[in-house]
C-alpha atoms as a PDB file:
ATOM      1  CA  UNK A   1       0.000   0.000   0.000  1.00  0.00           C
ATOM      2  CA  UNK A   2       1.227   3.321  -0.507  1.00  0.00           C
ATOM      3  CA  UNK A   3       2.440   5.623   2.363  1.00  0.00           C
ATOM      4  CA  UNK A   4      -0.690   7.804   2.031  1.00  0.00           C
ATOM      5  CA  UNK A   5      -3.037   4.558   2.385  1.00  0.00           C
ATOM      6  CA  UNK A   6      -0.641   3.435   4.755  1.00  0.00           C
ATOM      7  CA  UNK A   7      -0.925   5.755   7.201  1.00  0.00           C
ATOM      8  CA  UNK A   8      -5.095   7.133   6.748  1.00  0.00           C
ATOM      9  CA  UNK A   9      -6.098   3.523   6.771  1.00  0.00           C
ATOM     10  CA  UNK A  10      -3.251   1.384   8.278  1.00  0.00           C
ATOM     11  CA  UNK A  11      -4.683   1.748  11.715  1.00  0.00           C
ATOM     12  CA  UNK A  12      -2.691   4.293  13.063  1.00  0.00           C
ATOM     13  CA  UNK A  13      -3.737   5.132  16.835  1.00  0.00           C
ATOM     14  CA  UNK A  14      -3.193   8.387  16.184  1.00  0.00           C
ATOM     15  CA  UNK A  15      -5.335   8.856  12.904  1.00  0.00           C
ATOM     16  CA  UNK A  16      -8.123   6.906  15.143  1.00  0.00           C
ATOM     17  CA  UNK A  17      -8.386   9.313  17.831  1.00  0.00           C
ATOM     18  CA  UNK A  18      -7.625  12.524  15.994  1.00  0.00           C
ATOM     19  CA  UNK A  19     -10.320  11.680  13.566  1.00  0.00           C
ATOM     20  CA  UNK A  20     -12.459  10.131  15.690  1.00  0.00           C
ATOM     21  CA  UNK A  21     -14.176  12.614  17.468  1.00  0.00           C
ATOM     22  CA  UNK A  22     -14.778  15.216  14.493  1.00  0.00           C
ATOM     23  CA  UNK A  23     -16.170  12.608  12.398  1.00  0.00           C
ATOM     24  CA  UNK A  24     -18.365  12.094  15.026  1.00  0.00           C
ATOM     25  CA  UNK A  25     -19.340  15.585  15.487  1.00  0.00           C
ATOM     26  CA  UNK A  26     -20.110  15.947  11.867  1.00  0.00           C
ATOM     27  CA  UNK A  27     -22.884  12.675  11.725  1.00  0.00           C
ATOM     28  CA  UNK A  28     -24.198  14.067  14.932  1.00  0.00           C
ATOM     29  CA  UNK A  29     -24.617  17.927  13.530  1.00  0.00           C
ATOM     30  CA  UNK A  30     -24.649  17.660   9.865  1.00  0.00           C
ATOM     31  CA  UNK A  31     -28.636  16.807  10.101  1.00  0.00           C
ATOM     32  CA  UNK A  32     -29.154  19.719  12.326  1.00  0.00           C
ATOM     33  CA  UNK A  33     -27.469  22.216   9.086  1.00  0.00           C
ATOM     34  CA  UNK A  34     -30.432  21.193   6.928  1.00  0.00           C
ATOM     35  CA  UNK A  35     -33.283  23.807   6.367  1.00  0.00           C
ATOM     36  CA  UNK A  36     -35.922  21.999   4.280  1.00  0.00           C
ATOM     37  CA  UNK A  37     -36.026  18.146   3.873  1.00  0.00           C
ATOM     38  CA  UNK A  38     -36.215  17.024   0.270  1.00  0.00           C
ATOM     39  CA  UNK A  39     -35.753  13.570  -1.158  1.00  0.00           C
ATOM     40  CA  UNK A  40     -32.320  14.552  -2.799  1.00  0.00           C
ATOM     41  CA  UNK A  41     -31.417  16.225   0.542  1.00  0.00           C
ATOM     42  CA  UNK A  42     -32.542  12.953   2.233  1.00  0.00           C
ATOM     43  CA  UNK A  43     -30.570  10.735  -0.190  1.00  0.00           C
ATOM     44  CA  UNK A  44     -27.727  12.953   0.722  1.00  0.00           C
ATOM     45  CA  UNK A  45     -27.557  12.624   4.284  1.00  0.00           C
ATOM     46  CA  UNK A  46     -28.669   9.147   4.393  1.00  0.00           C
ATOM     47  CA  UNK A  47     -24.980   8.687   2.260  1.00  0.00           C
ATOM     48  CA  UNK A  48     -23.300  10.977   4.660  1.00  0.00           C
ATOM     49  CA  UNK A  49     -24.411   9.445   7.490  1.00  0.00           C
ATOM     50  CA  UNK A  50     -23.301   5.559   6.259  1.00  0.00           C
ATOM     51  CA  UNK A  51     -19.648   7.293   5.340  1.00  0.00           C
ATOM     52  CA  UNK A  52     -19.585   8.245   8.671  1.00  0.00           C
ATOM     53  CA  UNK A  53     -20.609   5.155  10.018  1.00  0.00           C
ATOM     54  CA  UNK A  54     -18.110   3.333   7.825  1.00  0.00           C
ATOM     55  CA  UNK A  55     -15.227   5.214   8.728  1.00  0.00           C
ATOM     56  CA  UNK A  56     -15.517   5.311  12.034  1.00  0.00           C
ATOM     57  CA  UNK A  57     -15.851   1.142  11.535  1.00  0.00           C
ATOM     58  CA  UNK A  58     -12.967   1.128   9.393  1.00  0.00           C
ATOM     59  CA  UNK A  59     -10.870   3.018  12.494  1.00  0.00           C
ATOM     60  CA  UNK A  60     -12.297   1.200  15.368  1.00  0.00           C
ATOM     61  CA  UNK A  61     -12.714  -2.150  14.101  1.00  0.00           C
ATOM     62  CA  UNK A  62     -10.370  -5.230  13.842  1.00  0.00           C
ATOM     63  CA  UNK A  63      -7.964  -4.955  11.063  1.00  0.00           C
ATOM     64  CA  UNK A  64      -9.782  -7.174   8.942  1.00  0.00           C
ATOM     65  CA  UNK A  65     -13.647  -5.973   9.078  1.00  0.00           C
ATOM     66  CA  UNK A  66     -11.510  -2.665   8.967  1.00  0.00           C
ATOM     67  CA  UNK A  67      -9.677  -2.923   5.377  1.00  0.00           C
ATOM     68  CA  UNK A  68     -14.059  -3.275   4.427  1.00  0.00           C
ATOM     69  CA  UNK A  69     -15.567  -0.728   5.552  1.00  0.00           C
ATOM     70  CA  UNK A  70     -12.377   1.937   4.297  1.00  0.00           C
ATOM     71  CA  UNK A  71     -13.274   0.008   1.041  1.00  0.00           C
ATOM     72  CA  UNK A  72     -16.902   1.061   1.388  1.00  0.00           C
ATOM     73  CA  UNK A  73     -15.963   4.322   1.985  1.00  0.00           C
ATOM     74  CA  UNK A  74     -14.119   4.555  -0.945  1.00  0.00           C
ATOM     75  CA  UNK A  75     -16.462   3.369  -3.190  1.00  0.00           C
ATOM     76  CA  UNK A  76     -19.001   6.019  -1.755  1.00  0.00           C
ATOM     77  CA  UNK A  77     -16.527   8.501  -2.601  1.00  0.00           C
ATOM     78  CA  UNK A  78     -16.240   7.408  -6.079  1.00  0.00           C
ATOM     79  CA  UNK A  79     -19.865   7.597  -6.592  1.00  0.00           C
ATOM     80  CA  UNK A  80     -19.947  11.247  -5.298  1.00  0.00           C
ATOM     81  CA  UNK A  81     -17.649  12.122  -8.243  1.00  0.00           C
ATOM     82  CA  UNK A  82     -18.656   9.992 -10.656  1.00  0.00           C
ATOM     83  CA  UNK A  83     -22.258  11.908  -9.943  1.00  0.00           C
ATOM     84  CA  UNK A  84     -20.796  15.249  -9.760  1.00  0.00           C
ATOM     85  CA  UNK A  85     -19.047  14.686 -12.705  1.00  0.00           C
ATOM     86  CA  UNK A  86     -22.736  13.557 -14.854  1.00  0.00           C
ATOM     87  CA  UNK A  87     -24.089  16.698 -13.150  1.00  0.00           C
ATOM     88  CA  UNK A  88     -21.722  18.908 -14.677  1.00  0.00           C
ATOM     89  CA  UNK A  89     -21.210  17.415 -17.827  1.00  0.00           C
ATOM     90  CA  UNK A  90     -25.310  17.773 -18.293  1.00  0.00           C
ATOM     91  CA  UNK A  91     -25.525  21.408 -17.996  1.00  0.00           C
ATOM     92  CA  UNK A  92     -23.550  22.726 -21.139  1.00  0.00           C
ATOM     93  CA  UNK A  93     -21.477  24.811 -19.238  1.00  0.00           C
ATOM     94  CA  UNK A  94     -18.018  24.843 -20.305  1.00  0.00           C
ATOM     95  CA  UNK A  95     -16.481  26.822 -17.331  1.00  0.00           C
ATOM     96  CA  UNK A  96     -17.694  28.406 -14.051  1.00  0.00           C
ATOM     97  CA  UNK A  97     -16.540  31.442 -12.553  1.00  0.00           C
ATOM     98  CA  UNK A  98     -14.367  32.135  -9.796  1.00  0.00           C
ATOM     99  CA  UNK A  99     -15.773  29.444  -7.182  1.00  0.00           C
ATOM    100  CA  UNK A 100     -18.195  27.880  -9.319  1.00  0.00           C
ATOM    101  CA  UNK A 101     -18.396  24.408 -10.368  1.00  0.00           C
ATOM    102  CA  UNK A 102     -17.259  23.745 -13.664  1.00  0.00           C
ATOM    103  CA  UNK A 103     -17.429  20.505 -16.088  1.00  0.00           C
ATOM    104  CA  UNK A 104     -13.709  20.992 -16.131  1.00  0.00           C
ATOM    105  CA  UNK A 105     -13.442  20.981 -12.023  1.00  0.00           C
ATOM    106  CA  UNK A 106     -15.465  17.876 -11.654  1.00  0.00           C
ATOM    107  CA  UNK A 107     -13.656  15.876 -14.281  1.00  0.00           C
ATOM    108  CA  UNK A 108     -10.201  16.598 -12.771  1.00  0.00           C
ATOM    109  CA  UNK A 109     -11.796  15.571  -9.103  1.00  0.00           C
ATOM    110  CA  UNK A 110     -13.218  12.593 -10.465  1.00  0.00           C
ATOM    111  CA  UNK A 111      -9.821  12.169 -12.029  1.00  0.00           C
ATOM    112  CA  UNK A 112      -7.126  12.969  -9.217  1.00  0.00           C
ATOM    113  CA  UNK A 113     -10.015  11.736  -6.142  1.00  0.00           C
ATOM    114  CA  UNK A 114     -12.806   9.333  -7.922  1.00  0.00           C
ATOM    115  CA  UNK A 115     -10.595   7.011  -9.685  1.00  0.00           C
ATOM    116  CA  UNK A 116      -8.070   6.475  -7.128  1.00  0.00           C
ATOM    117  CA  UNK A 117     -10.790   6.103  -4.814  1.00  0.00           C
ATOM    118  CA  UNK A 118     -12.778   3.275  -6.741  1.00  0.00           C
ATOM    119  CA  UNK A 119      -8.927   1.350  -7.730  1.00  0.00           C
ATOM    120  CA  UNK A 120      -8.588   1.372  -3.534  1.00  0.00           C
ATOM    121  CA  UNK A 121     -12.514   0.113  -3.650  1.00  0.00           C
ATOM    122  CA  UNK A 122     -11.578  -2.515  -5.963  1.00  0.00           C
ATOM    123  CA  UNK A 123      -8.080  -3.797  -5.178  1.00  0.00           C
ATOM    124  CA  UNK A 124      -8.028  -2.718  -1.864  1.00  0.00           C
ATOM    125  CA  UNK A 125      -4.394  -0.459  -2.552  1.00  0.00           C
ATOM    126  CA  UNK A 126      -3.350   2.756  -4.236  1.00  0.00           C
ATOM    127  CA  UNK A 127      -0.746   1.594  -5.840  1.00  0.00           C
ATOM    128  CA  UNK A 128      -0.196  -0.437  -9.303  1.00  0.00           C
ATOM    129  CA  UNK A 129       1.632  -3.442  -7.336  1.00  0.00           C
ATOM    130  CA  UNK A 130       0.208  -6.181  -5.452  1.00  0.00           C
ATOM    131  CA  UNK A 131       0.335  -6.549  -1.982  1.00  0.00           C
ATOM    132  CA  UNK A 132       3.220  -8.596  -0.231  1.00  0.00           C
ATOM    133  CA  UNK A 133       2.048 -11.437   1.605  1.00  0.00           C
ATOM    134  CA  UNK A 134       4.575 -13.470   3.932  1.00  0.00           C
ATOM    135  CA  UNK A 135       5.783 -16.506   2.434  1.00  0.00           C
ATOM    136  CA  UNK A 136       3.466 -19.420   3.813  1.00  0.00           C
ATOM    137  CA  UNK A 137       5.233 -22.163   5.886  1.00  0.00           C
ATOM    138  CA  UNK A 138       4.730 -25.610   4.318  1.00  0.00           C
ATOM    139  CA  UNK A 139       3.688 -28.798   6.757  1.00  0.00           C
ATOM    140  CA  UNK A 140       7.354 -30.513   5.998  1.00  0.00           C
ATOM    141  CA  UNK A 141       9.058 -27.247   7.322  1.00  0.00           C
ATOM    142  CA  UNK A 142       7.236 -27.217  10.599  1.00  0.00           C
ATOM    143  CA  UNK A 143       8.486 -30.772  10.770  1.00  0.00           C
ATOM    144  CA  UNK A 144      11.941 -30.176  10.338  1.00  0.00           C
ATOM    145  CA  UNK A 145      11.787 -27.725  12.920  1.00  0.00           C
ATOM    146  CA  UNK A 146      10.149 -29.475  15.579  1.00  0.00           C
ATOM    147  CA  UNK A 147      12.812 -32.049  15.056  1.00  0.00           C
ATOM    148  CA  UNK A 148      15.833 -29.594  15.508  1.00  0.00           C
END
């Protein structure tokens, strides 16, 4: 894994509890920001809510279940841009101004955040090669060593 997954999803104590408790604060007070409940608004927040759920899984627990739900996440991520990006792209609007979206914006997003984000989703790394796994101990091995 690279050193960026490494460290946001390698189960670093220190990643847990710095992030921990403002994650939390946002699923708790995000709802509370809304003015007028519509279904997209709904949709939304019901989305928000499971990536906070998920990432706060993916910190707290075991390694395992972890790797899952940061895979989850991921994929949720992915599926933000990949909608932003079909938002933009369907309004014929070839650039925004000054801090408005822009086709242009949400392709490089989906480009530099969604597609990394689904690869991760998918493969479970950032980077091109495969993980390293231990070389597995065969039976006759163990034998010889219980002999020594």
């Amino acid at each position: 894994m690279s050193i960026f997954g490494q460290t946001l999803f390698g189960g670093s104590r220190f990643i847990r509890w710095a992030l921990s408790p403002f994650i939390l604060l946002f699923g708790l007070l995000i709802p509370l920001l809304i003015e007028q409940w519509t279904p997209t608004q709904i949709a939304v927040m019901v989305v928000l809510e499971a990536m906070c759920i998920t990432l706060l899984a993916g910190f707290w627990l075991p390694a395992r279940l972890g790797h899952w739900a940061f895979r989850i996440v991921t994929g949720l991520v992915f599926l933000f841009y990949a909608g932003y990006l079909v938002d933009e792209l369907t309004k014929f609007k070839v650039t925004g101004s000054d801090g408005e979206a822009s086709p242009l914006d949400a392709l490089f997003g989906f480009l530099i955040i969604g597609l990394p984000c689904l690869w991760y989703a998918l493969l479970g790394r950032f980077t091109l090669q495969p993980r390293e796994t231990p070389p597995e101990v065969s039976e006759s091995e163990d034998d010889e060593d219980d002999d020594a």
